[in-house]
Protein backbone atom coordinates (compact mmCIF):
# COMPACT_ATOMS: atom_id res chain seq x y z
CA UNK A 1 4.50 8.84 -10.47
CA UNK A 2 2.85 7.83 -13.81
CA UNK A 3 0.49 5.86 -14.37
CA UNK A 4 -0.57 4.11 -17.86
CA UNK A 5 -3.63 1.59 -17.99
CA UNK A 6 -3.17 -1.11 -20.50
CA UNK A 7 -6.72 -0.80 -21.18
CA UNK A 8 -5.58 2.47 -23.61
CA UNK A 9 -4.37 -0.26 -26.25
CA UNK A 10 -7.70 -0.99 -26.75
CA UNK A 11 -7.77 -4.23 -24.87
CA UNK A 12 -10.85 -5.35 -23.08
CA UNK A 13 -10.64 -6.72 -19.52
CA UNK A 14 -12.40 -10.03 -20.55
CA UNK A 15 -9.87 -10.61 -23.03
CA UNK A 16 -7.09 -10.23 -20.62
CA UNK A 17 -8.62 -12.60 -18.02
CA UNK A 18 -10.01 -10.42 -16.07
CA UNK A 19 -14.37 -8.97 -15.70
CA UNK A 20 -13.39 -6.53 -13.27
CA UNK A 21 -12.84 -2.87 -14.33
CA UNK A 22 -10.46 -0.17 -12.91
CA UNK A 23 -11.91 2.97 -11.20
CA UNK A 24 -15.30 4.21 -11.98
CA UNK A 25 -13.82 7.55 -13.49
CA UNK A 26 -10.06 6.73 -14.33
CA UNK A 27 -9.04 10.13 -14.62
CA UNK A 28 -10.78 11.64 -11.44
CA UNK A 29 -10.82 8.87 -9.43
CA UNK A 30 -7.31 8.17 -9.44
CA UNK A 31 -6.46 11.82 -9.40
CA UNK A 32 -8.50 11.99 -5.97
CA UNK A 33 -6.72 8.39 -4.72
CA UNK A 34 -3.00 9.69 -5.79
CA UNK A 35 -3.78 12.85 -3.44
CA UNK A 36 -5.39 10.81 -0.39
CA UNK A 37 -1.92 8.62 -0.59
CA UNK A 38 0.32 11.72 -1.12
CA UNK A 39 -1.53 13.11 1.86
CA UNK A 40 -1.15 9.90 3.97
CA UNK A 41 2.42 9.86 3.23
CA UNK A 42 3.17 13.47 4.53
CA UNK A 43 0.77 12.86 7.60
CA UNK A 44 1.54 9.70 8.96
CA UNK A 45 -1.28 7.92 11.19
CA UNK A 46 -3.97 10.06 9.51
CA UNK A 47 -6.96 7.82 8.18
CA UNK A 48 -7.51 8.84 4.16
CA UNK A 49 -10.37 7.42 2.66
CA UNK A 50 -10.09 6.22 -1.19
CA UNK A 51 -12.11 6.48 -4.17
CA UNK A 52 -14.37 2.95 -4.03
CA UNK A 53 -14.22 0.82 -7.13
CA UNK A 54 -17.46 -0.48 -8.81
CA UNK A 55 -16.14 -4.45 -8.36
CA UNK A 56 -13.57 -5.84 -6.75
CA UNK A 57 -11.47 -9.58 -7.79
CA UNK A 58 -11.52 -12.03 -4.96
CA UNK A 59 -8.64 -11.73 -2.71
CA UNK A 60 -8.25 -7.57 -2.85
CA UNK A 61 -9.94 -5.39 -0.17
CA UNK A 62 -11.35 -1.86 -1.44
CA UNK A 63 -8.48 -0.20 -0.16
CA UNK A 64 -5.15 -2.46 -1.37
CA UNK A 65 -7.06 -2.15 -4.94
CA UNK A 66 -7.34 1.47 -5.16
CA UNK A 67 -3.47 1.21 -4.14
CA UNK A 68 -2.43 -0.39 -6.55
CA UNK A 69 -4.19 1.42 -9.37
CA UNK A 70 -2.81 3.99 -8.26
CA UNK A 71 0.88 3.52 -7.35
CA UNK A 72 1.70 0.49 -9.47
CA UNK A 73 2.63 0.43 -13.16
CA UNK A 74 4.13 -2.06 -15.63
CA UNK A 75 7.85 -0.31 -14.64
CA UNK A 76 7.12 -1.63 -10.81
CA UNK A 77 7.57 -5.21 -9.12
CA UNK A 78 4.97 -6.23 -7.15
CA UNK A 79 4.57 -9.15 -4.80
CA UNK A 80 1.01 -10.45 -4.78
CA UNK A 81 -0.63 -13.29 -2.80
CA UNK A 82 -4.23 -12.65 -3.48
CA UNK A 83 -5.58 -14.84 -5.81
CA UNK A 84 -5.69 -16.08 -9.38
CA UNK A 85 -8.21 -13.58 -10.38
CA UNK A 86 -6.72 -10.69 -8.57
CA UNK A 87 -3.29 -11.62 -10.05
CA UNK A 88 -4.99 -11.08 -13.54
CA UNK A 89 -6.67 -7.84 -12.44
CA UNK A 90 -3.45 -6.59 -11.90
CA UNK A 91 -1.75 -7.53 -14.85
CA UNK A 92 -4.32 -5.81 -16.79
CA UNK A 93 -4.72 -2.56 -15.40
CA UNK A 94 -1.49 -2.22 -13.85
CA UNK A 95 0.40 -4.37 -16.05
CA UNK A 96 3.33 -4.77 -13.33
CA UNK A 97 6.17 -7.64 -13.26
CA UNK A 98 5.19 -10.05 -10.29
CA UNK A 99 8.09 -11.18 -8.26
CA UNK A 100 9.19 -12.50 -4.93
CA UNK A 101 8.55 -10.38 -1.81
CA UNK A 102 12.49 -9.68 -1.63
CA UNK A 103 13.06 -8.16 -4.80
CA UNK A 104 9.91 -6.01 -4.73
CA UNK A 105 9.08 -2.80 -4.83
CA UNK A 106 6.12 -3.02 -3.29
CA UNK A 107 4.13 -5.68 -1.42
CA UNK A 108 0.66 -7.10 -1.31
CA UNK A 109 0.90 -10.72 0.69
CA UNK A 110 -0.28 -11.28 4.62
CA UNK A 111 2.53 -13.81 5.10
CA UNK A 112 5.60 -11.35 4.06
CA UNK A 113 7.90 -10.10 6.89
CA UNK A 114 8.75 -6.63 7.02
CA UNK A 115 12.28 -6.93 7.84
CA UNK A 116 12.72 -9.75 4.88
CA UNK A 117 11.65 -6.87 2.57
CA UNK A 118 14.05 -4.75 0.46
CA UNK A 119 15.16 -1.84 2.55
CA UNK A 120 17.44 0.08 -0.21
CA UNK A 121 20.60 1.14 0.24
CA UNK A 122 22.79 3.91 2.26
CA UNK A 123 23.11 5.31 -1.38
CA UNK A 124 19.72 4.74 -2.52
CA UNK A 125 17.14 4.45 0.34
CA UNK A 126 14.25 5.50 -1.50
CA UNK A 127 14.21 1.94 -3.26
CA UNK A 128 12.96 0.57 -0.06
CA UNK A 129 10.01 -1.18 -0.41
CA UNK A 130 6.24 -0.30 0.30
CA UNK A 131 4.52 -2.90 2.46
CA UNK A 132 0.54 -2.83 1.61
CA UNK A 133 -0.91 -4.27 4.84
CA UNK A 134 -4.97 -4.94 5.33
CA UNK A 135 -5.86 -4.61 8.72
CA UNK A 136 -9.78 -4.96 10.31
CA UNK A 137 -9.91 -1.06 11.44
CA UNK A 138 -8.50 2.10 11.64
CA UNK A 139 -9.52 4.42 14.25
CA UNK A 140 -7.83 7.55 15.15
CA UNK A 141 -7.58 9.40 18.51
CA UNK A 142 -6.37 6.29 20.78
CA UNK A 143 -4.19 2.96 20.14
CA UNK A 144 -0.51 3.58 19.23
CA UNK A 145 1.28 6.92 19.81
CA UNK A 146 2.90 7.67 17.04
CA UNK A 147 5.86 10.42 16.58
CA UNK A 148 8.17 11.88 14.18
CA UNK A 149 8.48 13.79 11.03
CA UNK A 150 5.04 15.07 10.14
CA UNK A 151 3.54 14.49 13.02
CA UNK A 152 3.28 17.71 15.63
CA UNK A 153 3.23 16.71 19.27
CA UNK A 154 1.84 13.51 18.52
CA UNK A 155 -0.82 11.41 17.33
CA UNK A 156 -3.18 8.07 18.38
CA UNK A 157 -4.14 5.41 15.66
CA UNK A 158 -5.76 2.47 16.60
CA UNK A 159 -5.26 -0.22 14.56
CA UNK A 160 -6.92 -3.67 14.67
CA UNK A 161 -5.46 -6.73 12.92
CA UNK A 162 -1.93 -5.93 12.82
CA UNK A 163 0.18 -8.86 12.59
CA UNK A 164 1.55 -10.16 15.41
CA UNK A 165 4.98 -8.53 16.60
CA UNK A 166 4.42 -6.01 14.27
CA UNK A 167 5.74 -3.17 16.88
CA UNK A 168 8.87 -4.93 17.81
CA UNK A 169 9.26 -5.70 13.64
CA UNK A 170 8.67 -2.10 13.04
CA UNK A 171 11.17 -0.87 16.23
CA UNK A 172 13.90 -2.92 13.99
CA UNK A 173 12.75 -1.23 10.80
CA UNK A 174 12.86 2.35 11.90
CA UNK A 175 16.68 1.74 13.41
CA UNK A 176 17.76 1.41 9.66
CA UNK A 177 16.71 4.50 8.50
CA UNK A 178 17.20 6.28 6.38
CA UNK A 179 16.89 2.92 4.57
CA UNK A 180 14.05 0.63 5.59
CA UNK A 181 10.78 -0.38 4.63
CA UNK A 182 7.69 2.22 4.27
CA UNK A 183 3.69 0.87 5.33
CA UNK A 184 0.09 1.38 3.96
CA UNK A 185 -2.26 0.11 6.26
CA UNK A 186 -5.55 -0.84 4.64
CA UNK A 187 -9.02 -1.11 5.92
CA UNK A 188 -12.04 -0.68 3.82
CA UNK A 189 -11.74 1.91 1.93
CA UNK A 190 -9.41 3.73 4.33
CA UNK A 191 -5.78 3.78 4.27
CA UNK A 192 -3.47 4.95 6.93
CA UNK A 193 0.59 5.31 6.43
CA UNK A 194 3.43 4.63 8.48
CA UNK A 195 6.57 5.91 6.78
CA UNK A 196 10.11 4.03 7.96
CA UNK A 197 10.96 7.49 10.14
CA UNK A 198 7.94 7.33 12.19
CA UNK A 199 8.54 5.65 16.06
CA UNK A 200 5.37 3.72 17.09
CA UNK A 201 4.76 3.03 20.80
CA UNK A 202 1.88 0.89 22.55
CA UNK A 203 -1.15 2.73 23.49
């Protein structure tokens, strides 16, 4: 997926209403945050830690930042409830379209239901959306047993701060696939995925 910072025009970050700057390294850093996701995505439940940023905008944990820098671009729509200032840090170095949770392709905001979100089509199911979720932990090796495609035997993740009937919400999600709606789990600067194929149980 590419990836162009508006900040190669030449424009500062003060001038576009926002102080706070990308990644430390642009290059590296989001070279090194592109592979943690790619491997999170291939190895569902496995905790990936991200390249930290320098300063973070009210409203945007270290994890759902380095996200976004990395997987969101002006030809994306994003849903974001975070914040004034984060909603300017975005525009900036991401430069993406903000829209309604519906009709986006990916999804920053605690109060958005997973099955409300846009779960593509029989033809097209990768246009399902991405649900960015902050969570309090991650812990591997107990919790939810998670199985499926990329996941031998099985595997434990722990997670703390899920939403309330997230399981049941995510039962429903799963039954659509191929379509349905794909999960980043953020905590920190750790990020753990659930793609739609993957069947979670209760620990």
């Amino acid at each position: 997926m590419s990836h162009t910072s508006p900040r190669a025009s030449g424009t500062s970050p003060r001038a576009s209403g926002t102080t706070y700057p990308g990644f430390a390294d642009p290059v590296l850093d989001a070279q090194a945050a592109f592979r943690a996701v790619l491997q999170a995505m291939s190895r569902p439940g496995q905790v990936q830690r991200l390249p930290q940023l320098p300063e973070l905008p009210p409203g945007l944990s270290p994890a759902a930042a380095a996200v976004l820098l990395t997987l969101v671009d002006a030809e994306t729509r994003l849903c974001l409830d975070a914040g004034p200032e984060a909603e300017a840090w975005v525009r900036f170095h991401c430069g993406a379209p903000l829209v309604a949770a519906g009709a986006a392709q990916f999804v920053l905001d605690a109060g958005a239901a997973l099955l409300a979100l846009d779960p593509g089509t029989e033809e097209e199911p990768e246009r399902g959306a991405t649900l960015i979720l902050d969570v309090a932990s991650l812990t591997e090796g107990r919790g939810w047993r998670l199985t499926g495609p990329g996941i031998r035997d099985e595997h434990r993740l722990q997670v703390a701060g899920a939403p309330a009937g997230f399981l049941a919400d995510w039962a429903a999600n799963r039954a659509r696939t191929p379509c349905g709606v794909d999960v980043i789990l953020c905590a920190g600067d750790c990020i753990a995925a659930l793609p739609r194929s993957v069947a979670i149980e209760e620990g």
